[in-house]
N, C-alpha and C. Protein backbone atom coordinates (compact mmCIF):
# COMPACT_ATOMS: atom_id res chain seq x y z
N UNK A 1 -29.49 -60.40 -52.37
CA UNK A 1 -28.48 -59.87 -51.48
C UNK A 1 -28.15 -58.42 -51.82
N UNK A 2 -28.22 -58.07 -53.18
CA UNK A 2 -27.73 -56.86 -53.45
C UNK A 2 -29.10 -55.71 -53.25
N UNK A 3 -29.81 -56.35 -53.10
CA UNK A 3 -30.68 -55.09 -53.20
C UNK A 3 -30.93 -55.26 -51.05
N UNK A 4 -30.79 -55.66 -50.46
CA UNK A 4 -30.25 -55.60 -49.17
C UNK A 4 -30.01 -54.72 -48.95
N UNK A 5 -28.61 -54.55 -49.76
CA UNK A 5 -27.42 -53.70 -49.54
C UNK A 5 -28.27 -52.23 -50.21
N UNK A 6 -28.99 -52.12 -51.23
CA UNK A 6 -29.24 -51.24 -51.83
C UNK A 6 -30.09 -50.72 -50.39
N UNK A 7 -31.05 -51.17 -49.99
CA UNK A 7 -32.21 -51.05 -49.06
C UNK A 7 -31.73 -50.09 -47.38
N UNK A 8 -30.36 -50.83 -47.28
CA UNK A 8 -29.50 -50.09 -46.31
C UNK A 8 -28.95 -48.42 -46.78
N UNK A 9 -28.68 -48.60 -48.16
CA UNK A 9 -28.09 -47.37 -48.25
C UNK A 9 -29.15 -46.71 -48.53
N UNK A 10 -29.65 -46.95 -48.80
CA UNK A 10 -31.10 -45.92 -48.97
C UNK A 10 -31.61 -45.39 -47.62
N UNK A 11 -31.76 -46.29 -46.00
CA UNK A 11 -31.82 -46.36 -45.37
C UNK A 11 -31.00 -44.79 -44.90
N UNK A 12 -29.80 -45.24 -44.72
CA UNK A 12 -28.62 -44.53 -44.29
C UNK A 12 -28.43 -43.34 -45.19
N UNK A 13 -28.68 -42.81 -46.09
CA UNK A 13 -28.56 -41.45 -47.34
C UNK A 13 -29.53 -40.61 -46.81
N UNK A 14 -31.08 -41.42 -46.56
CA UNK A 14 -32.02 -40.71 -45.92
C UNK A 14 -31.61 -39.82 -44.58
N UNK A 15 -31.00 -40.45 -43.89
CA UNK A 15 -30.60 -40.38 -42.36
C UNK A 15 -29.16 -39.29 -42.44
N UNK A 16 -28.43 -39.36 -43.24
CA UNK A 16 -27.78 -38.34 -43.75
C UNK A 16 -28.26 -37.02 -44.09
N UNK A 17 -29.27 -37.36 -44.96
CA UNK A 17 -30.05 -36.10 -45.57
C UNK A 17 -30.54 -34.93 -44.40
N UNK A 18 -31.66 -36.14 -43.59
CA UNK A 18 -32.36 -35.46 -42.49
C UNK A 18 -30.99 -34.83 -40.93
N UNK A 19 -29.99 -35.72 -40.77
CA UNK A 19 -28.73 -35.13 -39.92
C UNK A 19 -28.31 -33.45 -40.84
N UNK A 20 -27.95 -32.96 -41.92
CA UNK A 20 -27.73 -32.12 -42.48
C UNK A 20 -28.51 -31.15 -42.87
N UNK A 21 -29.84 -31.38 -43.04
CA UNK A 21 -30.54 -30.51 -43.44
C UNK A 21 -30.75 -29.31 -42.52
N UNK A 22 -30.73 -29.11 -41.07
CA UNK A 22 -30.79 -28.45 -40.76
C UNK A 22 -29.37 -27.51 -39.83
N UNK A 23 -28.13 -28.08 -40.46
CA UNK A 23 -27.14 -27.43 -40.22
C UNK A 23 -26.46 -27.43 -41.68
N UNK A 24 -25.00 -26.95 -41.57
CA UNK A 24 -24.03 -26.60 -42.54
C UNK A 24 -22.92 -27.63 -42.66
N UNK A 25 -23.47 -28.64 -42.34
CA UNK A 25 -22.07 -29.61 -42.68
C UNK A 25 -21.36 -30.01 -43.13
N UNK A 26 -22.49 -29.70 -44.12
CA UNK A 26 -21.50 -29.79 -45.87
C UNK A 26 -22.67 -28.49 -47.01
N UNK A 27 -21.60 -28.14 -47.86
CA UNK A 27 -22.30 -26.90 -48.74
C UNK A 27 -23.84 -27.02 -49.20
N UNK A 28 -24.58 -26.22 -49.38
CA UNK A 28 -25.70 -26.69 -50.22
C UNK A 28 -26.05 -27.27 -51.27
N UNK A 29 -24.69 -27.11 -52.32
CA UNK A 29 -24.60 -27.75 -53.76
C UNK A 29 -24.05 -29.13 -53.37
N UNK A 30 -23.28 -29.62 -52.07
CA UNK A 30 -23.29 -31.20 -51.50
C UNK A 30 -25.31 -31.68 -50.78
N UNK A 31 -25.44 -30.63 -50.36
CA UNK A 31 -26.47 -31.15 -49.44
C UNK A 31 -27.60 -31.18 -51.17
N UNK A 32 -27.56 -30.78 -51.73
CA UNK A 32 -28.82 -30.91 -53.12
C UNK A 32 -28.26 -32.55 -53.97
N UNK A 33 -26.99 -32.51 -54.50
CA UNK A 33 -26.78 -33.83 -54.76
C UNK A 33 -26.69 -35.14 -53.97
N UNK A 34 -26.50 -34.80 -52.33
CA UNK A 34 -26.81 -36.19 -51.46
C UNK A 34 -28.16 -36.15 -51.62
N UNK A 35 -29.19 -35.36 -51.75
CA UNK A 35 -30.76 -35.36 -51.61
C UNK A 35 -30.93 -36.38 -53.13
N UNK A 36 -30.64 -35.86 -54.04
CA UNK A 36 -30.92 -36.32 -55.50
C UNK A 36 -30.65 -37.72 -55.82
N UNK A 37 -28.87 -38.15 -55.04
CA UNK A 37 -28.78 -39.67 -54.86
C UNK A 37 -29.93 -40.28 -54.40
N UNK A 38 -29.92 -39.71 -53.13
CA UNK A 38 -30.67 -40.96 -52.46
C UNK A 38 -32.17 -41.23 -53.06
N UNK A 39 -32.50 -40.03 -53.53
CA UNK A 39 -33.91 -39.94 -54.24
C UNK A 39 -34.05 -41.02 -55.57
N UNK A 40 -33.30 -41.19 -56.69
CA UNK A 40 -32.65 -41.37 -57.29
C UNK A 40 -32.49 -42.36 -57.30
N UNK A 41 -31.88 -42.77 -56.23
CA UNK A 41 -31.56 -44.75 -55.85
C UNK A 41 -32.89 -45.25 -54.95
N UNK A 42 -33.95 -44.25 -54.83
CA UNK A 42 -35.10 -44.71 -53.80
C UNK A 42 -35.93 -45.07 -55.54
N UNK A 43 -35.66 -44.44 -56.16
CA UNK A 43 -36.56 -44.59 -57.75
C UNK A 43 -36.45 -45.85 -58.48
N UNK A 44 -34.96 -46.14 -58.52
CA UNK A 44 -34.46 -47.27 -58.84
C UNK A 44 -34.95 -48.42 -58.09
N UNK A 45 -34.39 -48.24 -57.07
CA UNK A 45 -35.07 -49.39 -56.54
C UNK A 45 -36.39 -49.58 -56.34
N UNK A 46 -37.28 -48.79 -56.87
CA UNK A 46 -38.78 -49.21 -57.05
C UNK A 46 -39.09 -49.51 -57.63
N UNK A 47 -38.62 -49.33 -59.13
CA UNK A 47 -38.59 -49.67 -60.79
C UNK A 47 -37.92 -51.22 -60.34
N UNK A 48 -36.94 -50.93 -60.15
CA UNK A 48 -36.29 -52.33 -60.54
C UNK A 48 -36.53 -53.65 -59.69
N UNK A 49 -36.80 -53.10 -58.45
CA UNK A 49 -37.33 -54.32 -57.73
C UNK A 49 -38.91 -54.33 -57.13
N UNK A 50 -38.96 -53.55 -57.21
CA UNK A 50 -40.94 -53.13 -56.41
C UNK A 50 -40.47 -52.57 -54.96
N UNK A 51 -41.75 -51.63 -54.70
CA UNK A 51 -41.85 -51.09 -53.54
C UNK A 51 -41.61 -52.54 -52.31
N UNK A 52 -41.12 -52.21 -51.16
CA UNK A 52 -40.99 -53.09 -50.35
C UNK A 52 -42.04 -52.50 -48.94
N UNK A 53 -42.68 -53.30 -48.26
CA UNK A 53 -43.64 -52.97 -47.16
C UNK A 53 -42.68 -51.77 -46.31
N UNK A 54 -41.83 -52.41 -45.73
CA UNK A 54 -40.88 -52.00 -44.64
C UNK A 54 -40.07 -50.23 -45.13
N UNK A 55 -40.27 -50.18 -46.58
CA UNK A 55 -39.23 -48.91 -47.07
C UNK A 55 -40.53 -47.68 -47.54
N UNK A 56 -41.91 -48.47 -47.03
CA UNK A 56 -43.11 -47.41 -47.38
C UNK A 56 -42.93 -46.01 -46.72
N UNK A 57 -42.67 -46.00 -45.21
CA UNK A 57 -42.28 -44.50 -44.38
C UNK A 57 -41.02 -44.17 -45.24
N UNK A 58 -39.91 -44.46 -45.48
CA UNK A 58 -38.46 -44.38 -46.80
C UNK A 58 -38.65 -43.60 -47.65
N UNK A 59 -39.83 -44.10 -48.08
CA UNK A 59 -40.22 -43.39 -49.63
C UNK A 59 -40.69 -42.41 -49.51
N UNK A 60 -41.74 -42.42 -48.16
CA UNK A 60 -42.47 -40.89 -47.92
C UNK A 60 -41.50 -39.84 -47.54
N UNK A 61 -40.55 -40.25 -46.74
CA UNK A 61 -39.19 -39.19 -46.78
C UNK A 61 -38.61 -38.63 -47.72
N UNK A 62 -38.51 -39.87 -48.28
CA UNK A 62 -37.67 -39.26 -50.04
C UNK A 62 -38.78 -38.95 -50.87
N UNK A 63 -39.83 -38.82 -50.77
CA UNK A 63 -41.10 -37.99 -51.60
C UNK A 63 -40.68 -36.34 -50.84
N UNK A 64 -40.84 -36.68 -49.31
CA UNK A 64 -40.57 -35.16 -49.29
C UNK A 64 -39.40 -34.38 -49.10
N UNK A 65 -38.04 -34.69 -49.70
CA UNK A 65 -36.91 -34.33 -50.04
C UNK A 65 -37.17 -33.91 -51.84
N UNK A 66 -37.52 -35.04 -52.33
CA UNK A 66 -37.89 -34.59 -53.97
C UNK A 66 -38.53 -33.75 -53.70
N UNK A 67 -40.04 -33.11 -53.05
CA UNK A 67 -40.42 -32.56 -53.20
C UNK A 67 -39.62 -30.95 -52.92
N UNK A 68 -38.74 -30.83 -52.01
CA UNK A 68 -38.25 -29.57 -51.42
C UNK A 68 -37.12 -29.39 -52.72
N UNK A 69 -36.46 -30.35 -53.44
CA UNK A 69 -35.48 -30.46 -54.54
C UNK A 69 -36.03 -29.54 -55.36
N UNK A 70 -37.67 -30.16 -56.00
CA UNK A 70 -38.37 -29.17 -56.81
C UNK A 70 -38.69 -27.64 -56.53
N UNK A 71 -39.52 -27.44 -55.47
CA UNK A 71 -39.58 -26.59 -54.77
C UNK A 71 -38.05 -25.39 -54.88
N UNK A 72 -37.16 -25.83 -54.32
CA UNK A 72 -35.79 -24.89 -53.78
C UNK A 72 -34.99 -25.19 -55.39
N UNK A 73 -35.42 -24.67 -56.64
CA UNK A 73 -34.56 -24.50 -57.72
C UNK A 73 -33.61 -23.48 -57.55
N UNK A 74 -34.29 -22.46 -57.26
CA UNK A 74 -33.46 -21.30 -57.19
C UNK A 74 -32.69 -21.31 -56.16
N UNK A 75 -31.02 -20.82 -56.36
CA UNK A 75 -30.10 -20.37 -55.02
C UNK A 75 -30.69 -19.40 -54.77
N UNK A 76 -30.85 -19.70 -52.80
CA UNK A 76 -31.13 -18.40 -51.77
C UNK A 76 -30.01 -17.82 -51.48
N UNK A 77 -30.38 -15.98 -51.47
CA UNK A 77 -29.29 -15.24 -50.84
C UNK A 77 -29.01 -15.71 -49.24
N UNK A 78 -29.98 -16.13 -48.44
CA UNK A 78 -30.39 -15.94 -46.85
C UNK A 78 -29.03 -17.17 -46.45
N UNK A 79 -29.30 -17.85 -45.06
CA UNK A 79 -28.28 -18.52 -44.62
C UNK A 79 -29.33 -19.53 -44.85
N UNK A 80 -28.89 -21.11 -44.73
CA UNK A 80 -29.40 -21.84 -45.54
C UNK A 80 -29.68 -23.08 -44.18
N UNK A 81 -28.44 -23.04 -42.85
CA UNK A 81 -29.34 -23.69 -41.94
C UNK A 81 -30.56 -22.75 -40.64
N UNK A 82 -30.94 -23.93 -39.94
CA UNK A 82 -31.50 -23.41 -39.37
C UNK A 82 -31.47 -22.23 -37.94
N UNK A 83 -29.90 -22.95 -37.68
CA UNK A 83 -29.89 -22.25 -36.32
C UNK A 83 -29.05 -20.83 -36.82
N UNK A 84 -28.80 -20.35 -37.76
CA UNK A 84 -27.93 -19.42 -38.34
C UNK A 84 -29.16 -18.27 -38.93
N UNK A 85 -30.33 -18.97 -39.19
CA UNK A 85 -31.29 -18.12 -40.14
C UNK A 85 -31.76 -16.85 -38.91
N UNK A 86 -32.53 -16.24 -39.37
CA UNK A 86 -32.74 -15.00 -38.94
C UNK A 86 -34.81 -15.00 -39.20
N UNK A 87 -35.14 -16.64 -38.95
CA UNK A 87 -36.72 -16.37 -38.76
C UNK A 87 -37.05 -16.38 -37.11
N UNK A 88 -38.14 -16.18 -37.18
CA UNK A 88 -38.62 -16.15 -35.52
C UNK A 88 -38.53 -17.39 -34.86
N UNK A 89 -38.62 -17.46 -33.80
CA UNK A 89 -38.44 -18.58 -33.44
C UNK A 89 -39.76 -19.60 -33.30
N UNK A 90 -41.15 -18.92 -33.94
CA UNK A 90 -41.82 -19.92 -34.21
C UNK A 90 -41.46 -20.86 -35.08
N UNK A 91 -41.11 -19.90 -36.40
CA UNK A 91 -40.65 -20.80 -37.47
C UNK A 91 -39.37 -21.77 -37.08
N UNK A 92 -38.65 -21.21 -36.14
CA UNK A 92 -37.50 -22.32 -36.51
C UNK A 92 -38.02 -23.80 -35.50
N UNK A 93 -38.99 -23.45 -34.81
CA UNK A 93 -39.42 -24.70 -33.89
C UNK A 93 -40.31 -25.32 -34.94
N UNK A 94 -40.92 -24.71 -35.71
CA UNK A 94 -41.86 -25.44 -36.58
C UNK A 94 -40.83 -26.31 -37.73
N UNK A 95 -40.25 -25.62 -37.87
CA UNK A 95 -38.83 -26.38 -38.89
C UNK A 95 -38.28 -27.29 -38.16
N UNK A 96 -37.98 -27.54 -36.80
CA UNK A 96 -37.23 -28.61 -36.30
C UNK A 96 -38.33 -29.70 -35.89
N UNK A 97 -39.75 -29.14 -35.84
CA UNK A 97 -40.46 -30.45 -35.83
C UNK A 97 -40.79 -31.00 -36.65
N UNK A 98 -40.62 -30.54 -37.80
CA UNK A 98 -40.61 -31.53 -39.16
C UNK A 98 -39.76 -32.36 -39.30
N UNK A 99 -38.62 -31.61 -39.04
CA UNK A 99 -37.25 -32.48 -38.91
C UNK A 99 -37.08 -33.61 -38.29
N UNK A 100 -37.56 -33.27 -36.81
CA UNK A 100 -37.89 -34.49 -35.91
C UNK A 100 -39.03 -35.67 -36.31
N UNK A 101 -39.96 -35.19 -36.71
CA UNK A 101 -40.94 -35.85 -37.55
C UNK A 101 -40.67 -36.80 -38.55
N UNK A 102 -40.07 -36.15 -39.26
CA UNK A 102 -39.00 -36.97 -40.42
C UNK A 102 -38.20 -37.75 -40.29
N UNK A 103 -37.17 -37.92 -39.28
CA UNK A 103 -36.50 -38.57 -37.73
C UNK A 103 -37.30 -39.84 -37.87
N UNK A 104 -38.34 -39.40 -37.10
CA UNK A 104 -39.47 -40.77 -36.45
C UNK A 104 -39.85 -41.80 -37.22
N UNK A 105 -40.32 -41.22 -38.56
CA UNK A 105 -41.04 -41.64 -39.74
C UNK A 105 -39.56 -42.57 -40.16
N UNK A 106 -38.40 -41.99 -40.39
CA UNK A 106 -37.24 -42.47 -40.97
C UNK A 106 -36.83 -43.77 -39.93
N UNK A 107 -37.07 -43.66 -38.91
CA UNK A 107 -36.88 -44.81 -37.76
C UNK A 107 -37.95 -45.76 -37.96
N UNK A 108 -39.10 -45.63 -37.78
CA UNK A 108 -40.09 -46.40 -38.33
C UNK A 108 -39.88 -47.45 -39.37
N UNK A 109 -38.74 -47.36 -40.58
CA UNK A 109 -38.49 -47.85 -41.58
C UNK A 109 -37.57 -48.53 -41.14
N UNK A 110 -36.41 -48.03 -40.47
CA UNK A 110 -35.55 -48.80 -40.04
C UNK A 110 -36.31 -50.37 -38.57
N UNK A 111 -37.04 -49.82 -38.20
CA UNK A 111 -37.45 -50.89 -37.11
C UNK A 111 -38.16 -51.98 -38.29
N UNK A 112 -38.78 -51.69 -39.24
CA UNK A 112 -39.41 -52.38 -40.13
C UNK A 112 -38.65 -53.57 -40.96
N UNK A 113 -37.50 -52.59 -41.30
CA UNK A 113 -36.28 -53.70 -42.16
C UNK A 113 -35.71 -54.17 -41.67
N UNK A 114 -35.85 -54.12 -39.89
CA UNK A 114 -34.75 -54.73 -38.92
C UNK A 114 -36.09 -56.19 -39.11
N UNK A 115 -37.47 -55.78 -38.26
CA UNK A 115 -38.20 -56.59 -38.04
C UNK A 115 -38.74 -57.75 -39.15
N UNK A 116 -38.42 -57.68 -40.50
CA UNK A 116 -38.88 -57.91 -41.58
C UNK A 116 -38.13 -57.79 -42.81
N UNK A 117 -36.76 -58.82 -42.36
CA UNK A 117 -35.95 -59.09 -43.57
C UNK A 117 -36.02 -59.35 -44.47
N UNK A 118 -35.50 -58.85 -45.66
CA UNK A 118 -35.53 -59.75 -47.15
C UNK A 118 -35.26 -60.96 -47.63
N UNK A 119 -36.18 -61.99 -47.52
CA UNK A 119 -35.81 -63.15 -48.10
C UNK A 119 -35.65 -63.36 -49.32
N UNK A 120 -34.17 -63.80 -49.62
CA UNK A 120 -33.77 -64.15 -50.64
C UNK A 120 -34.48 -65.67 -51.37
């Protein structure tokens, strides 16, 4: 039952992550530690219970949040969302289709854990 519950919030942190990442909703030093939780509790719960079929697209999300964690050590001077930045607008369409991408992939997981509950 508890790892259910774990499986949801993992679910939902992800979905947080990807809603924020490309605005200012909350500071960057909030938006780096919601990334690190959820990463964090996506680790845990792989160690401690095993990868689950349904949380495989999950993990690839939170692979590529860890990965941007590593990546973005250093604080940027620039503005930090997207619709505020000052790149062309190729880049910022190429940035929101990742985003959206990430979206899909993150839904994917959710239709999975809807379709394919944890039996206790």
């Amino acid at each position: 039952m508890i790892w259910q519950f774990v499986d949801w919030v993992i679910l939902i942190g992800l979905a947080a992550c990807i809603a924020v990442w490309p605005t200012q909703l909350i500071s960057d030093g909030q938006n780096r530690w919601l990334r690190v939780g959820v990463v964090g509790l996506c680790i845990i719960q792989v160690v401690a219970d095993g990868p689950r079929m349904p949380l495989y697209p999950a993990y690839l999300v939170a692979a590529l949040f860890a990965g941007l964690l590593v990546l973005n050590t250093k604080a940027t001077d620039g503005p930090s969302s997207i619709r505020e930045s000052k790149e062309s607008s190729l880049k910022k369409l190429a940035r929101w289709g990742v985003i959206a991408v990430t979206g899909l992939i993150l839904l994917a997981s959710v239709v999975l854990c809807l379709t394919y509950p944890r039996l206790d």
